[in-house]
C-alpha atoms as a PDB file:
ATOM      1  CA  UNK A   1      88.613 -52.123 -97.118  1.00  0.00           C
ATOM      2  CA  UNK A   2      89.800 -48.392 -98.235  1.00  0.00           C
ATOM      3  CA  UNK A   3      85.927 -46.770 -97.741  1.00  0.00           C
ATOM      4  CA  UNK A   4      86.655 -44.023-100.448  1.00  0.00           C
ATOM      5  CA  UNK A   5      87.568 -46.642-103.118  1.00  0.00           C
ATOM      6  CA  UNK A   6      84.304 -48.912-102.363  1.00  0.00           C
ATOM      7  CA  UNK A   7      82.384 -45.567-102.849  1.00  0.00           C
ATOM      8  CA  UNK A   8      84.193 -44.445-106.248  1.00  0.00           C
ATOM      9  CA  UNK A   9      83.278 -47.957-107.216  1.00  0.00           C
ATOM     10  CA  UNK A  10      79.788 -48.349-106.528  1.00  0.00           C
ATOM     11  CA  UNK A  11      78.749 -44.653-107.651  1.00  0.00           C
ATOM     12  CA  UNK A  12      80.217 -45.006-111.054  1.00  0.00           C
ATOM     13  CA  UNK A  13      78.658 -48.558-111.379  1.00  0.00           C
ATOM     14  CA  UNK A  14      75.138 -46.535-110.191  1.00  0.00           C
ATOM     15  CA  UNK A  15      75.691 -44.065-113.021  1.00  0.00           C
ATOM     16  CA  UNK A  16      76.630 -46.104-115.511  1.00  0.00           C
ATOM     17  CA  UNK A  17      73.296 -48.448-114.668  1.00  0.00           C
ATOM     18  CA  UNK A  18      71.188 -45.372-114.133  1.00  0.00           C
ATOM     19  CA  UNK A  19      71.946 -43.860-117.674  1.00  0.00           C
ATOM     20  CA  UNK A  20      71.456 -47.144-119.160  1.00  0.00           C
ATOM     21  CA  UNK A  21      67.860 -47.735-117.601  1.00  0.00           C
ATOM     22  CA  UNK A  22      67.044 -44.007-118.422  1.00  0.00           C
ATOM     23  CA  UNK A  23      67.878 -44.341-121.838  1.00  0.00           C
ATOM     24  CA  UNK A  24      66.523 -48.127-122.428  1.00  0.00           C
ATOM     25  CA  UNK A  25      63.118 -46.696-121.364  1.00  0.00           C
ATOM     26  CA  UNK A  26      62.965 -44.368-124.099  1.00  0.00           C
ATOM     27  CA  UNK A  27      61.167 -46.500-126.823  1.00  0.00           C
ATOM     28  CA  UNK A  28      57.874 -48.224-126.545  1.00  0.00           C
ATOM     29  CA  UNK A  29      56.769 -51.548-124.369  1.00  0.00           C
ATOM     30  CA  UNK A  30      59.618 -54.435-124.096  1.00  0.00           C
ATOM     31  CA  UNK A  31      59.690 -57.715-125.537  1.00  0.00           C
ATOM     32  CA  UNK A  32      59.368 -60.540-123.798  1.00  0.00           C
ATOM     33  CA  UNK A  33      63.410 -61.128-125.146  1.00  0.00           C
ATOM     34  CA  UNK A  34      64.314 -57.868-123.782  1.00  0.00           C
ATOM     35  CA  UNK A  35      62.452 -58.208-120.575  1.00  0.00           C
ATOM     36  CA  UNK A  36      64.674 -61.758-120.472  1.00  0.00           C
ATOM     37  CA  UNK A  37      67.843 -59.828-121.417  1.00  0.00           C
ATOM     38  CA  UNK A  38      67.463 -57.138-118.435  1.00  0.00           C
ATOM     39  CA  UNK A  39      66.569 -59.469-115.801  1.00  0.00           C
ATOM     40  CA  UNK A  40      69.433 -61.794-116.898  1.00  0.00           C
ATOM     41  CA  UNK A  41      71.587 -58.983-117.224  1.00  0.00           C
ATOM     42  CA  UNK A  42      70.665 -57.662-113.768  1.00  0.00           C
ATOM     43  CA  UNK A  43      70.910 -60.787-112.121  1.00  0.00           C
ATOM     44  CA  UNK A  44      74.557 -61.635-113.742  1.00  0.00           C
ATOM     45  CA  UNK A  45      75.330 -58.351-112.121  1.00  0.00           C
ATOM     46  CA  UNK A  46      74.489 -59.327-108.614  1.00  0.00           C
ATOM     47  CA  UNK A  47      76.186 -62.084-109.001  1.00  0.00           C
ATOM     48  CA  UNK A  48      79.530 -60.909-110.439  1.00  0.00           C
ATOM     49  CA  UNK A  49      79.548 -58.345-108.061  1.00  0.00           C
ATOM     50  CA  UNK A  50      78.963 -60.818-105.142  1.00  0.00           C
ATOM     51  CA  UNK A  51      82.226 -62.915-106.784  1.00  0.00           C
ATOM     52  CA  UNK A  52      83.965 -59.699-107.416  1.00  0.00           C
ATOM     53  CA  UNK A  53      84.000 -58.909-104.108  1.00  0.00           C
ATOM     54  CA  UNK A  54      85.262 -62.018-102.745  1.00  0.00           C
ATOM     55  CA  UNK A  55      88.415 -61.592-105.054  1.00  0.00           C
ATOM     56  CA  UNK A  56      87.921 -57.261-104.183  1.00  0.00           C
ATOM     57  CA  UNK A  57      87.224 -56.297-107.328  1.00  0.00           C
ATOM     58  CA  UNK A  58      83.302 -55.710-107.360  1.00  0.00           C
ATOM     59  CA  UNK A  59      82.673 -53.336-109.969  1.00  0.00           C
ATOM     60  CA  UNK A  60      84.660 -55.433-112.458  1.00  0.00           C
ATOM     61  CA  UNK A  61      82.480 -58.358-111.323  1.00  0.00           C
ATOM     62  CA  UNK A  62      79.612 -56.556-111.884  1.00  0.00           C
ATOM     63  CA  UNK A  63      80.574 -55.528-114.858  1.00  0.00           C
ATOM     64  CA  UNK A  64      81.576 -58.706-116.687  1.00  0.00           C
ATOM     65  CA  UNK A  65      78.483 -60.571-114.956  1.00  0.00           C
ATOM     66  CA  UNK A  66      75.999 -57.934-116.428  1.00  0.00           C
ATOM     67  CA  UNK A  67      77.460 -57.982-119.425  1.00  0.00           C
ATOM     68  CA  UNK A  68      77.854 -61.505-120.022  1.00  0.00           C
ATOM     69  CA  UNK A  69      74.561 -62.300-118.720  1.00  0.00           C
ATOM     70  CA  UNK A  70      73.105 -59.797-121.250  1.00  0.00           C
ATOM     71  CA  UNK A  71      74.694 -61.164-124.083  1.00  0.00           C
ATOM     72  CA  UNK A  72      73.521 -64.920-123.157  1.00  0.00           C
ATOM     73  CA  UNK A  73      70.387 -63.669-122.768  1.00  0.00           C
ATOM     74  CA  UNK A  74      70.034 -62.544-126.527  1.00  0.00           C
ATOM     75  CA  UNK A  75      71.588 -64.993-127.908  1.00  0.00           C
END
């Protein structure tokens, strides 16, 4: 496993999810549906990352997982 690529990988993921809890903290107390929506979409992201890097492609697992856990989650 090329060591510079894991690392490009996982700090843009790290960005991209720190931003997105900074700026999802900026209102008032959560829903119970949002609280549901984070955890799910947190927990889609473990796992998509797990699967994505079984097939090497982590960040796009983690991606798609989050993001498709999210959306289930709201809907």
């Amino acid at each position: 496993m090329d060591t510079t690529k894991w690392l490009r990988d996982t700090t843009g993921v790290c960005l991209l999810a720190g931003s997105l809890v900074v700026s999802g903290c900026a209102g008032g107390s959560l829903s119970t549906r949002e609280k549901g929506a984070g955890i799910g979409a947190l927990g889609g992201a473990a796992a998509g990352g797990l699967i994505g890097s079984a097939v090497g492609h982590p960040a796009a697992g983690a991606l798609i997982g989050g993001g498709v856990s999210a959306w289930v989650a709201v809907h």
